[in-house]
C-alpha atoms as a PDB file:
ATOM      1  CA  UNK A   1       0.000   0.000   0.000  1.00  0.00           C
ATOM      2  CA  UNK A   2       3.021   2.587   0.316  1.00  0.00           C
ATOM      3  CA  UNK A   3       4.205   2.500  -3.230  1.00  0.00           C
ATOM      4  CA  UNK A   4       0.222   3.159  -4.024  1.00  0.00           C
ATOM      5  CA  UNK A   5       0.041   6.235  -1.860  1.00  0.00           C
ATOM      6  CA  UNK A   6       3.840   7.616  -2.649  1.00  0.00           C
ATOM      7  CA  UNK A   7       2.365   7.064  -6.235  1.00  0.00           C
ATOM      8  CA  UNK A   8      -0.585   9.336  -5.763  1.00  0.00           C
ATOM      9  CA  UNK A   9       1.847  11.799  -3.841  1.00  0.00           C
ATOM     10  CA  UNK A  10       3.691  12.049  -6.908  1.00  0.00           C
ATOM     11  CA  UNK A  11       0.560  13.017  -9.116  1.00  0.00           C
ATOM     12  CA  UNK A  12      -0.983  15.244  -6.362  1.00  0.00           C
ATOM     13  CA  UNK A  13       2.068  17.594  -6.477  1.00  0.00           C
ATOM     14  CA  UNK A  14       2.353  17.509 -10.106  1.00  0.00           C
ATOM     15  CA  UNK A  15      -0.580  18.854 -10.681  1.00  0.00           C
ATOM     16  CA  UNK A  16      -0.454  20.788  -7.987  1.00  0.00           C
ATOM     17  CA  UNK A  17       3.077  22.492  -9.180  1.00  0.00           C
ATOM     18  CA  UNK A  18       2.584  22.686 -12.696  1.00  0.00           C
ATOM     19  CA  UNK A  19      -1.489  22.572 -13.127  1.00  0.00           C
ATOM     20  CA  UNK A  20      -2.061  24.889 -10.280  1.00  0.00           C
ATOM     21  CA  UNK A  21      -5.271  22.969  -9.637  1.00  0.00           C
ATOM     22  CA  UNK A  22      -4.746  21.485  -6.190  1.00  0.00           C
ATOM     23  CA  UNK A  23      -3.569  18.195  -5.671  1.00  0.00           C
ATOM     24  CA  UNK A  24      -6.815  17.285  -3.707  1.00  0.00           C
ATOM     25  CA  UNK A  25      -8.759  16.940  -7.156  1.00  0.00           C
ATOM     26  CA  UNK A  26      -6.031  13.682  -7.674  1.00  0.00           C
ATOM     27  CA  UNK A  27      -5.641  12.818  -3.932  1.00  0.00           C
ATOM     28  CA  UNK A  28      -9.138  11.803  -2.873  1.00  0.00           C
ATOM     29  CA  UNK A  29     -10.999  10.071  -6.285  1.00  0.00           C
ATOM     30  CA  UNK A  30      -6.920   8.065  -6.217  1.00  0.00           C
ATOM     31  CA  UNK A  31      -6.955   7.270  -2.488  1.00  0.00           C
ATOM     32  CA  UNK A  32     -10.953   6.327  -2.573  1.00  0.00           C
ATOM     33  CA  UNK A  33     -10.431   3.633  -5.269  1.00  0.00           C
ATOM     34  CA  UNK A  34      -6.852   2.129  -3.897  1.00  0.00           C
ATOM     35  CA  UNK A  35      -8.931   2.082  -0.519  1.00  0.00           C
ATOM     36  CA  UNK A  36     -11.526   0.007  -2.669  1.00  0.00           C
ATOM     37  CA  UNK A  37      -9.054  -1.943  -4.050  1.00  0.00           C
ATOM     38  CA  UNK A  38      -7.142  -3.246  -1.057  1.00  0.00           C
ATOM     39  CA  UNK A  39     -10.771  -4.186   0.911  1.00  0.00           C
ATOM     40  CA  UNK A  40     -11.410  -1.438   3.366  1.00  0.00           C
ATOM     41  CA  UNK A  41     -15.007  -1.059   4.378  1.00  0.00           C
ATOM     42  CA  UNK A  42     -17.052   0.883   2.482  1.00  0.00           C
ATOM     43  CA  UNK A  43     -19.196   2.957   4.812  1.00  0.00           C
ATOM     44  CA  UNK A  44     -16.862   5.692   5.370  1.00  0.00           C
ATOM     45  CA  UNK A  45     -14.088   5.371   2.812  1.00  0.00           C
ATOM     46  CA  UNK A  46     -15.223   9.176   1.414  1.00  0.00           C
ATOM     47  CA  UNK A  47     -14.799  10.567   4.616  1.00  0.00           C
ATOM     48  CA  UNK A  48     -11.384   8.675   4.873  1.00  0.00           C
ATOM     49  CA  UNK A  49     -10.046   9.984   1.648  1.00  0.00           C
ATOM     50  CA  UNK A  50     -11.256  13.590   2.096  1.00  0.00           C
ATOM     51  CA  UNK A  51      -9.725  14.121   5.117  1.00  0.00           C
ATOM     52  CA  UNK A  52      -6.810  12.445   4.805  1.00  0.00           C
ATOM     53  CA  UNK A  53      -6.591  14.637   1.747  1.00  0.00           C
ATOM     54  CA  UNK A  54      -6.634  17.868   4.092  1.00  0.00           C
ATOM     55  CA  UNK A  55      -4.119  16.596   6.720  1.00  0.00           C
ATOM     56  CA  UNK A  56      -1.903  16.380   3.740  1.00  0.00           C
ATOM     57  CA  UNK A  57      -2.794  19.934   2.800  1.00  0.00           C
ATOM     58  CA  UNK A  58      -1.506  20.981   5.934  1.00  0.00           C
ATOM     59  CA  UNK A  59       2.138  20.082   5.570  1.00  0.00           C
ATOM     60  CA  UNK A  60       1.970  21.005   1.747  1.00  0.00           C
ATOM     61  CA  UNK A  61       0.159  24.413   2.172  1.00  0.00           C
ATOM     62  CA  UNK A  62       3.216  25.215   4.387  1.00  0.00           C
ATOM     63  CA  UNK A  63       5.477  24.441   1.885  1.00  0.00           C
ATOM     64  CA  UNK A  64       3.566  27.010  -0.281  1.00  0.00           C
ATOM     65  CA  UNK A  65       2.737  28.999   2.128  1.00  0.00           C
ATOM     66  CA  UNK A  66       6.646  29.653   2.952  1.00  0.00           C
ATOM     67  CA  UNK A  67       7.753  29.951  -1.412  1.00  0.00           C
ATOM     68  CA  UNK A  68       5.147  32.690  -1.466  1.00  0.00           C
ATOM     69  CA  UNK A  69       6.027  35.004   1.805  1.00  0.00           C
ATOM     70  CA  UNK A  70       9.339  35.175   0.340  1.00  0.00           C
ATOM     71  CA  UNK A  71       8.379  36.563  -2.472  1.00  0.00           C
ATOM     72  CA  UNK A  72       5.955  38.867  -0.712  1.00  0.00           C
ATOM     73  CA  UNK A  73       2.931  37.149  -2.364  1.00  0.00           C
ATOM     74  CA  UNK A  74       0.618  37.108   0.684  1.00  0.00           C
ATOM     75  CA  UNK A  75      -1.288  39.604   1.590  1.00  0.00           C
ATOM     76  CA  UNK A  76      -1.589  39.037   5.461  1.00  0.00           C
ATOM     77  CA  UNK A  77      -3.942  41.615   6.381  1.00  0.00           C
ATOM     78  CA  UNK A  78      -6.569  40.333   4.126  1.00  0.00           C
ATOM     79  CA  UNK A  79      -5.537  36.861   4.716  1.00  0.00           C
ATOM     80  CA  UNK A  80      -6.127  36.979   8.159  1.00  0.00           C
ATOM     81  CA  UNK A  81      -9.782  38.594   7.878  1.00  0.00           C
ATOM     82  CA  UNK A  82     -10.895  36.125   5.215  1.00  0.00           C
ATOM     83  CA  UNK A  83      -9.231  33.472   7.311  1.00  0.00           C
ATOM     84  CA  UNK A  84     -12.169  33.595  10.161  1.00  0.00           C
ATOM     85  CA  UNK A  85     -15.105  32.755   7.630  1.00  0.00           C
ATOM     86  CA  UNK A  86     -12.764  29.992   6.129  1.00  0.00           C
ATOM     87  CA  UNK A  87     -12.384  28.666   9.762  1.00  0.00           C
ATOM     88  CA  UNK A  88     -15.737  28.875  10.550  1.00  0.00           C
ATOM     89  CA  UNK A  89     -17.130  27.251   7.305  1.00  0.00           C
ATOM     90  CA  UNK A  90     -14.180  24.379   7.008  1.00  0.00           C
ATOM     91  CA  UNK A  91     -15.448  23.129  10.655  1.00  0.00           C
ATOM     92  CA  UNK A  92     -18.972  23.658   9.338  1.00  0.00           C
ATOM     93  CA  UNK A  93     -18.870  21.476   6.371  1.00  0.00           C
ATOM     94  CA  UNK A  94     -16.595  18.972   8.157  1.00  0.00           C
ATOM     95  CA  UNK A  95     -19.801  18.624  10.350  1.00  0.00           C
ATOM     96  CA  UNK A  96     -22.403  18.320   7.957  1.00  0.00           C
ATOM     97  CA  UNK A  97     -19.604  15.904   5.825  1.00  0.00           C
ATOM     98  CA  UNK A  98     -19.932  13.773   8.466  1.00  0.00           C
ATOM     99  CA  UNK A  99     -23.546  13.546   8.316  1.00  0.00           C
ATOM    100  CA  UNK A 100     -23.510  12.655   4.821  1.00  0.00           C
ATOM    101  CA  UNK A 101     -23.010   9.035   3.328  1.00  0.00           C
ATOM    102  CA  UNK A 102     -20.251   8.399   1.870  1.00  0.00           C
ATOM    103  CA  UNK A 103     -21.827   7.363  -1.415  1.00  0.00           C
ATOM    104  CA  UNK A 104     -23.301  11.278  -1.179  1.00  0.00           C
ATOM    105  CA  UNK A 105     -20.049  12.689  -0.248  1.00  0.00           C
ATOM    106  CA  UNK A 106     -18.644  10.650  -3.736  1.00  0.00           C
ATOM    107  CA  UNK A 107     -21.697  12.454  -5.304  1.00  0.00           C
ATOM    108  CA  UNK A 108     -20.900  16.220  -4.441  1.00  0.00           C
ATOM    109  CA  UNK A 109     -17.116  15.758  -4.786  1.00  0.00           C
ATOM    110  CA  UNK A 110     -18.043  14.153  -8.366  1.00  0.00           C
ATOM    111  CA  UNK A 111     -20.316  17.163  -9.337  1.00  0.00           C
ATOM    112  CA  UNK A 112     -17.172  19.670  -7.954  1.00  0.00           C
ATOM    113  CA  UNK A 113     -14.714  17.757  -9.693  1.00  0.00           C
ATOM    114  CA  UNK A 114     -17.013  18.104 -13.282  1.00  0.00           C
ATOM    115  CA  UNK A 115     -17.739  21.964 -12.958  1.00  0.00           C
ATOM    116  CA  UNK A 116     -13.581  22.013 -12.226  1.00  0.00           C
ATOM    117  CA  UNK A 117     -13.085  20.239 -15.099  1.00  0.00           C
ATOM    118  CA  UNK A 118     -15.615  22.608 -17.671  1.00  0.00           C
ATOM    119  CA  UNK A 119     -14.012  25.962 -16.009  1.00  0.00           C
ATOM    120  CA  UNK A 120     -10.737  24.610 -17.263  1.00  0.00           C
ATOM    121  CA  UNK A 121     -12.008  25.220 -20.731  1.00  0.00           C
ATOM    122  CA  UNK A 122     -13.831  28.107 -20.192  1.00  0.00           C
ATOM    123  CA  UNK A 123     -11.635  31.798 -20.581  1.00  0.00           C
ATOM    124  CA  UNK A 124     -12.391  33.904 -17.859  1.00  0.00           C
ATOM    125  CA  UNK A 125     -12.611  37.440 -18.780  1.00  0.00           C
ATOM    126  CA  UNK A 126      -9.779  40.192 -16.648  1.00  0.00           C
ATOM    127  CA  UNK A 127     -12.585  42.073 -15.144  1.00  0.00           C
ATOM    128  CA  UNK A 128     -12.551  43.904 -11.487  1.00  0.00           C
ATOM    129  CA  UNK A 129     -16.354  43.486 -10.284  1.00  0.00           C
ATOM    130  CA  UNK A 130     -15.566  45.747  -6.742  1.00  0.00           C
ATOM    131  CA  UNK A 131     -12.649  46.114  -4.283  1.00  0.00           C
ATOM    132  CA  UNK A 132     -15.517  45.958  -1.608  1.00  0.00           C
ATOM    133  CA  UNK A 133     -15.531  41.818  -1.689  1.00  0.00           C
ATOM    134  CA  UNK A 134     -11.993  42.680   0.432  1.00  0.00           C
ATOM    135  CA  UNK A 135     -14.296  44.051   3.579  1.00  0.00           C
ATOM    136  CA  UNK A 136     -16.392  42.405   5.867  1.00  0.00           C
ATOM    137  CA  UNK A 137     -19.014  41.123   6.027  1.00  0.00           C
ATOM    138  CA  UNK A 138     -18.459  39.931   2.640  1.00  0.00           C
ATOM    139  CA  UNK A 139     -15.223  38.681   3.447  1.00  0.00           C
ATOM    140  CA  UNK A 140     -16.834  36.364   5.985  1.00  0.00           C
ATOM    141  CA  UNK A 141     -19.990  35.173   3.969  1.00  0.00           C
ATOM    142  CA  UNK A 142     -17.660  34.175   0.926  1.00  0.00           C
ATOM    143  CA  UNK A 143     -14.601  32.618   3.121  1.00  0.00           C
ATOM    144  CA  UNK A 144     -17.555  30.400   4.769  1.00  0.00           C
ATOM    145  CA  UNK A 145     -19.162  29.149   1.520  1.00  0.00           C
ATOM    146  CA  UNK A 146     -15.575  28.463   0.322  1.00  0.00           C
ATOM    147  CA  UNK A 147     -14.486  27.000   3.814  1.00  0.00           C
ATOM    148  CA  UNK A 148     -17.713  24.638   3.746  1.00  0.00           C
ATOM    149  CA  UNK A 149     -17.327  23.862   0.219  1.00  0.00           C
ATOM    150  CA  UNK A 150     -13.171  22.526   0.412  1.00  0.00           C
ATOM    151  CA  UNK A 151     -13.926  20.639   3.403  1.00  0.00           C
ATOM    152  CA  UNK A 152     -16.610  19.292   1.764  1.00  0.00           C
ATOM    153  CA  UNK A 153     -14.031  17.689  -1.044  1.00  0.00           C
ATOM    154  CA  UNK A 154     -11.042  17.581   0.556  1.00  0.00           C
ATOM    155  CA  UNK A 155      -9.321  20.721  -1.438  1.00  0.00           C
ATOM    156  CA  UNK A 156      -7.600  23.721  -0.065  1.00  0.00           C
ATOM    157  CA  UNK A 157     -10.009  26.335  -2.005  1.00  0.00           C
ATOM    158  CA  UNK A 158      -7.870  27.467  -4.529  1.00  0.00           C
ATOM    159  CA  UNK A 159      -9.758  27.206  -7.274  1.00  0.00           C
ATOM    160  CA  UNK A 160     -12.529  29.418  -5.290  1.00  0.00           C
ATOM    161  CA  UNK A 161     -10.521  32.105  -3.320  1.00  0.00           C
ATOM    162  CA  UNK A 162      -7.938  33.157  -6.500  1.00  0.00           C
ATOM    163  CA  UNK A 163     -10.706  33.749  -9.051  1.00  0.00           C
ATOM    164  CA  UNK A 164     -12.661  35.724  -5.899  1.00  0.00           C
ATOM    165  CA  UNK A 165      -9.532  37.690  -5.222  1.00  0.00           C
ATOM    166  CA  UNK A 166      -9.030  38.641  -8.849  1.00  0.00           C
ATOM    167  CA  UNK A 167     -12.532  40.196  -8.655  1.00  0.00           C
ATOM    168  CA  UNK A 168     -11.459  41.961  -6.178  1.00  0.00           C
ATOM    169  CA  UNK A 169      -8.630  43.416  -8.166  1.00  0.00           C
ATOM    170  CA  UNK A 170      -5.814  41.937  -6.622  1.00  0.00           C
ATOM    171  CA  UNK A 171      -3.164  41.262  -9.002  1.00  0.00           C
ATOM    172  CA  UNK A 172      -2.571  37.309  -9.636  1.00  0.00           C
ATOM    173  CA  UNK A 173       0.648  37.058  -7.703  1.00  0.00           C
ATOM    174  CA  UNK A 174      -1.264  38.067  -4.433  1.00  0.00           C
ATOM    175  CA  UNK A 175      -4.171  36.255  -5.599  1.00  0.00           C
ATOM    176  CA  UNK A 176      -2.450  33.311  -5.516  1.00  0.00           C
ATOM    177  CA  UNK A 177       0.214  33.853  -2.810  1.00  0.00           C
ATOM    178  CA  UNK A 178      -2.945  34.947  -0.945  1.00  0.00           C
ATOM    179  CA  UNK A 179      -4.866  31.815  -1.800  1.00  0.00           C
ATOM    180  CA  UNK A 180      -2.109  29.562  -0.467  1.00  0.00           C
ATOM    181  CA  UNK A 181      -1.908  31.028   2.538  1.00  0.00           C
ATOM    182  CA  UNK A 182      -5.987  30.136   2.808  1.00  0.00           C
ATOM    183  CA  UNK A 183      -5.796  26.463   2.672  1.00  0.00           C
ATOM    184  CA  UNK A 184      -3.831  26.310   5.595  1.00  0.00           C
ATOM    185  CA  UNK A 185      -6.671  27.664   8.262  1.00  0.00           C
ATOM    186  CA  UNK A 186      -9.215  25.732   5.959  1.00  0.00           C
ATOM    187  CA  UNK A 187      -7.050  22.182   6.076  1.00  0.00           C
ATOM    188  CA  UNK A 188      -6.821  22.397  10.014  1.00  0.00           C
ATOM    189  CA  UNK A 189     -10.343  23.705  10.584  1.00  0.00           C
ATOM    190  CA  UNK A 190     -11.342  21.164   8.502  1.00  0.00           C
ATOM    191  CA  UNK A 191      -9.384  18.235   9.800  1.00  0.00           C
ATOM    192  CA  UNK A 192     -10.338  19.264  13.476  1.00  0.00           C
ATOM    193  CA  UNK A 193     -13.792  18.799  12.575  1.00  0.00           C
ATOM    194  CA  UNK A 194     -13.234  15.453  11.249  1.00  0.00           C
ATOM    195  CA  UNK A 195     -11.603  14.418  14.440  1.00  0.00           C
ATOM    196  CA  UNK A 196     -14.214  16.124  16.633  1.00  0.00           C
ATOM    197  CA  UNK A 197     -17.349  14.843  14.793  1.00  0.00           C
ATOM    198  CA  UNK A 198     -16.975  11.723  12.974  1.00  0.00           C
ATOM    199  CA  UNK A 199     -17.616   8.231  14.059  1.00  0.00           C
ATOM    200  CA  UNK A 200     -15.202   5.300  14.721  1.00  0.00           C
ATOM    201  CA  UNK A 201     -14.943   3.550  11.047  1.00  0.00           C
ATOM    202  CA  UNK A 202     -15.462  -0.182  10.980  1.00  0.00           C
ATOM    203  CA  UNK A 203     -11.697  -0.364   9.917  1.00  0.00           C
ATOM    204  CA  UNK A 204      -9.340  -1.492  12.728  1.00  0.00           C
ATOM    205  CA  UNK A 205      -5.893  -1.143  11.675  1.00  0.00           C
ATOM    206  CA  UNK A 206      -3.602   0.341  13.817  1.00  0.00           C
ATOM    207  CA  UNK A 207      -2.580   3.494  11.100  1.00  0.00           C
ATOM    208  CA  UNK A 208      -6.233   4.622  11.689  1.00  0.00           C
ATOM    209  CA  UNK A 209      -7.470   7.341  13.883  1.00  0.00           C
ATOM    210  CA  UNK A 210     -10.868   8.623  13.455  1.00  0.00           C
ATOM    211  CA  UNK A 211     -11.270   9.472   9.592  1.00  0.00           C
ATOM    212  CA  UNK A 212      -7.462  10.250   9.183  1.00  0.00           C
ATOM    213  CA  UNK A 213      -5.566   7.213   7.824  1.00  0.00           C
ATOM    214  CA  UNK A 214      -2.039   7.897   8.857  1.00  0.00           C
ATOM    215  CA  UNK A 215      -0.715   5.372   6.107  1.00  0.00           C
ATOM    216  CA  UNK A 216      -2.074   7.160   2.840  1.00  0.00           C
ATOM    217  CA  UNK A 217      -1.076  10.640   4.838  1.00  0.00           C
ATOM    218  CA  UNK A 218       2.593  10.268   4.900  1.00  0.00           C
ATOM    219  CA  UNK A 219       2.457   7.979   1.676  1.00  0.00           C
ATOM    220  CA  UNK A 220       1.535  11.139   0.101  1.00  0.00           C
ATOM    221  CA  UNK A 221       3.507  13.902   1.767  1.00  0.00           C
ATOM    222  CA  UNK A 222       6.553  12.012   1.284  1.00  0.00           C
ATOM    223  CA  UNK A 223       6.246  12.299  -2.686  1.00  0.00           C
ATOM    224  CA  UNK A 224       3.766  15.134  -2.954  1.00  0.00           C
ATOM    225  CA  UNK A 225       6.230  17.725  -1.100  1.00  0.00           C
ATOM    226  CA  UNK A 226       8.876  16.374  -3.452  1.00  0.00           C
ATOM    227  CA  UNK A 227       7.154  16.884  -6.732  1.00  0.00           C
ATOM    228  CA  UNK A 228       5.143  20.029  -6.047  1.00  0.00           C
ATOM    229  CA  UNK A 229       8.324  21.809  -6.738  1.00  0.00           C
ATOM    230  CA  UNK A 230       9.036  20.350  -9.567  1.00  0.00           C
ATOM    231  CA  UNK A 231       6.167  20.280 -10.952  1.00  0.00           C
ATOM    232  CA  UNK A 232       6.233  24.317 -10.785  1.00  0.00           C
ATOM    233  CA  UNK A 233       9.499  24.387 -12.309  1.00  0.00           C
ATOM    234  CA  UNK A 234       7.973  22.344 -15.123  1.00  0.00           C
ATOM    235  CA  UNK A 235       5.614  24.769 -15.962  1.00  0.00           C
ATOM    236  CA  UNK A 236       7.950  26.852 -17.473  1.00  0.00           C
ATOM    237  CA  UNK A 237       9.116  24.143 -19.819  1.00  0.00           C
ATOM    238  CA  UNK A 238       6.202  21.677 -20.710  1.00  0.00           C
ATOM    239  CA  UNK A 239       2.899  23.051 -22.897  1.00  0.00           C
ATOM    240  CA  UNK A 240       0.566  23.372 -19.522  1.00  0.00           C
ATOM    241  CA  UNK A 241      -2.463  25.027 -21.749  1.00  0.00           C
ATOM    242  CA  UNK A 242      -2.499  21.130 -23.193  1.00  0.00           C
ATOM    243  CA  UNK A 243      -2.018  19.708 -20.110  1.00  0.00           C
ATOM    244  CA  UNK A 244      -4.726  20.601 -18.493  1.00  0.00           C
ATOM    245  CA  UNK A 245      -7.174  19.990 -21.493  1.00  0.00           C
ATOM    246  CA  UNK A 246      -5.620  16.583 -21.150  1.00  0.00           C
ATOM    247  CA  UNK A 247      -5.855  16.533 -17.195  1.00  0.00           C
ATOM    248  CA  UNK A 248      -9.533  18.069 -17.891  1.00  0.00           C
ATOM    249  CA  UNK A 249     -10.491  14.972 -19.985  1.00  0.00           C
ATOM    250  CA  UNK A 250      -8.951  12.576 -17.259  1.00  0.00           C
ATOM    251  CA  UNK A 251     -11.455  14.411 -14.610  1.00  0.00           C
ATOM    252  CA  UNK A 252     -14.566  14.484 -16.405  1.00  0.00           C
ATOM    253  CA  UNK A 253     -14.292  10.603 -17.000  1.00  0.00           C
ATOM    254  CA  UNK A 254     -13.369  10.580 -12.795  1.00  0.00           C
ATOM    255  CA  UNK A 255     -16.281  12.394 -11.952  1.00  0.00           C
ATOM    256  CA  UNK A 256     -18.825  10.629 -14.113  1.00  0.00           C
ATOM    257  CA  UNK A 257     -17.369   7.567 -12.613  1.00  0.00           C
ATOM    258  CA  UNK A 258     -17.798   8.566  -9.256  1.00  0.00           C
ATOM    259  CA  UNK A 259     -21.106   9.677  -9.602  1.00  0.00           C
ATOM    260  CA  UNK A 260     -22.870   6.882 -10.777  1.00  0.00           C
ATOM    261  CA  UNK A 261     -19.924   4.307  -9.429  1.00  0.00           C
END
């Protein structure tokens, strides 16, 4: 089982480096059907995969997190007042995550994981809509929706908070230095409410604890933190506008597979 989750490591921070899409959109449909595979029960392998997916975002955010401050990419004022809705709605949709099946749980991560896959086609236009989404309240009411909504599937936000922060005219640097910085309160709020709300799974092996499987976790930092990096470097090299068509494709068929598997 470690070569499987050092294998999904590697993907996650691929696509996380050179994609820029999060390596949670590889991390949980991977570790769902290698937990499948290998037997585990089925009752809460969602949950399992989800937020094993944000305990890894913890140590990789940091990573980020770190590469960005240096280049004075994070806006810490702002990311500190959007920070308490993403707290408040990562704990939130941890709760109401673990309310869910896990066959619905497959179901809304398969619908995010389509409408991910679509925007990756779609051209956004460079537009400012109002440098007021950067004050409260708003800045609370959109942090929750994209708090509930990551740890809902297991993703850091980034695909929500950089496209929010460009409409608030922040250039794309501090959008996404900004953004990175994010998915560390909304990986820990997250992951706490995991811990504090979900039930015992049926599995009993000893790298289990809660909803967190400690195996798949450090099966995937120990790759992921590797080729994150790298996979950013890449960018500048490889044709990325055909590699995420490509990556696109892969998704759609992942989500329609989830959804009705």
């Amino acid at each position: 089982m470690w070569l499987s989750y050092a294998i999904i490591g590697v993907f996650a921070g691929v696509s996380a480096g050179l994609l820029g899409l999060g390596g949670g959109l590889v991390s949980v449909p991977a570790l769902l059907y290698v937990f499948k595979f290998y037997g585990m029960p089925d009752a809460h392998l969602m949950h399992i995969a989800v937020s094993t997916s944000l305990m890894a975002i913890i140590v990789t955010s940091m990573s980020s997190l770190m590469a960005h401050h240096k280049r004075g990419n994070v806006d810490w004022p702002l990311m500190r007042q959007l920070s308490i809705g993403l707290i408040v709605g990562a704990f939130l949709g941890s709760y109401f995550a673990t309310l869910f099946s896990s066959e619905l749980l497959q179901r809304i991560f398969a619908i995010y994981a389509l409408v991910m896959s679509i925007r990756i086609w779609v051209s956004i236009p460079e537009l400012t809509l109002s440098t007021q989404l950067t004050k409260q309240p708003i800045l609370f009411i959109a942090g929750s929706g994209f708090g509930a909504i990551s740890a809902l599937v297991g993703m850091g936000g980034g695909t929500m908070t950089v496209p929010y922060l460009l409409l608030a005219g922040k250039q794309i640097q501090k959008a996404i230095g900004t953004s990175a910085a994010c998915a560390l309160p909304i990986a820990i709020s997250g992951v706490a409410g995991f811990i504090l709300f979900g039930d015992k799974p049926e599995s009993e092996s000893h790298w289990q604890m809660g909803y967190i499987n400690w195996q798949a976790f450090i099966g995937l930092i120990s790759t992921s933190i590797i080729f994150a990096p790298l996979g950013a470097k890449w960018a500048k090299q490889l044709p990325v506008a055909l590699l995420e068509k490509l990556f696109s494709l892969v998704l759609m068929a992942v989500a329609i597979s989830l959804f009705f598997g």
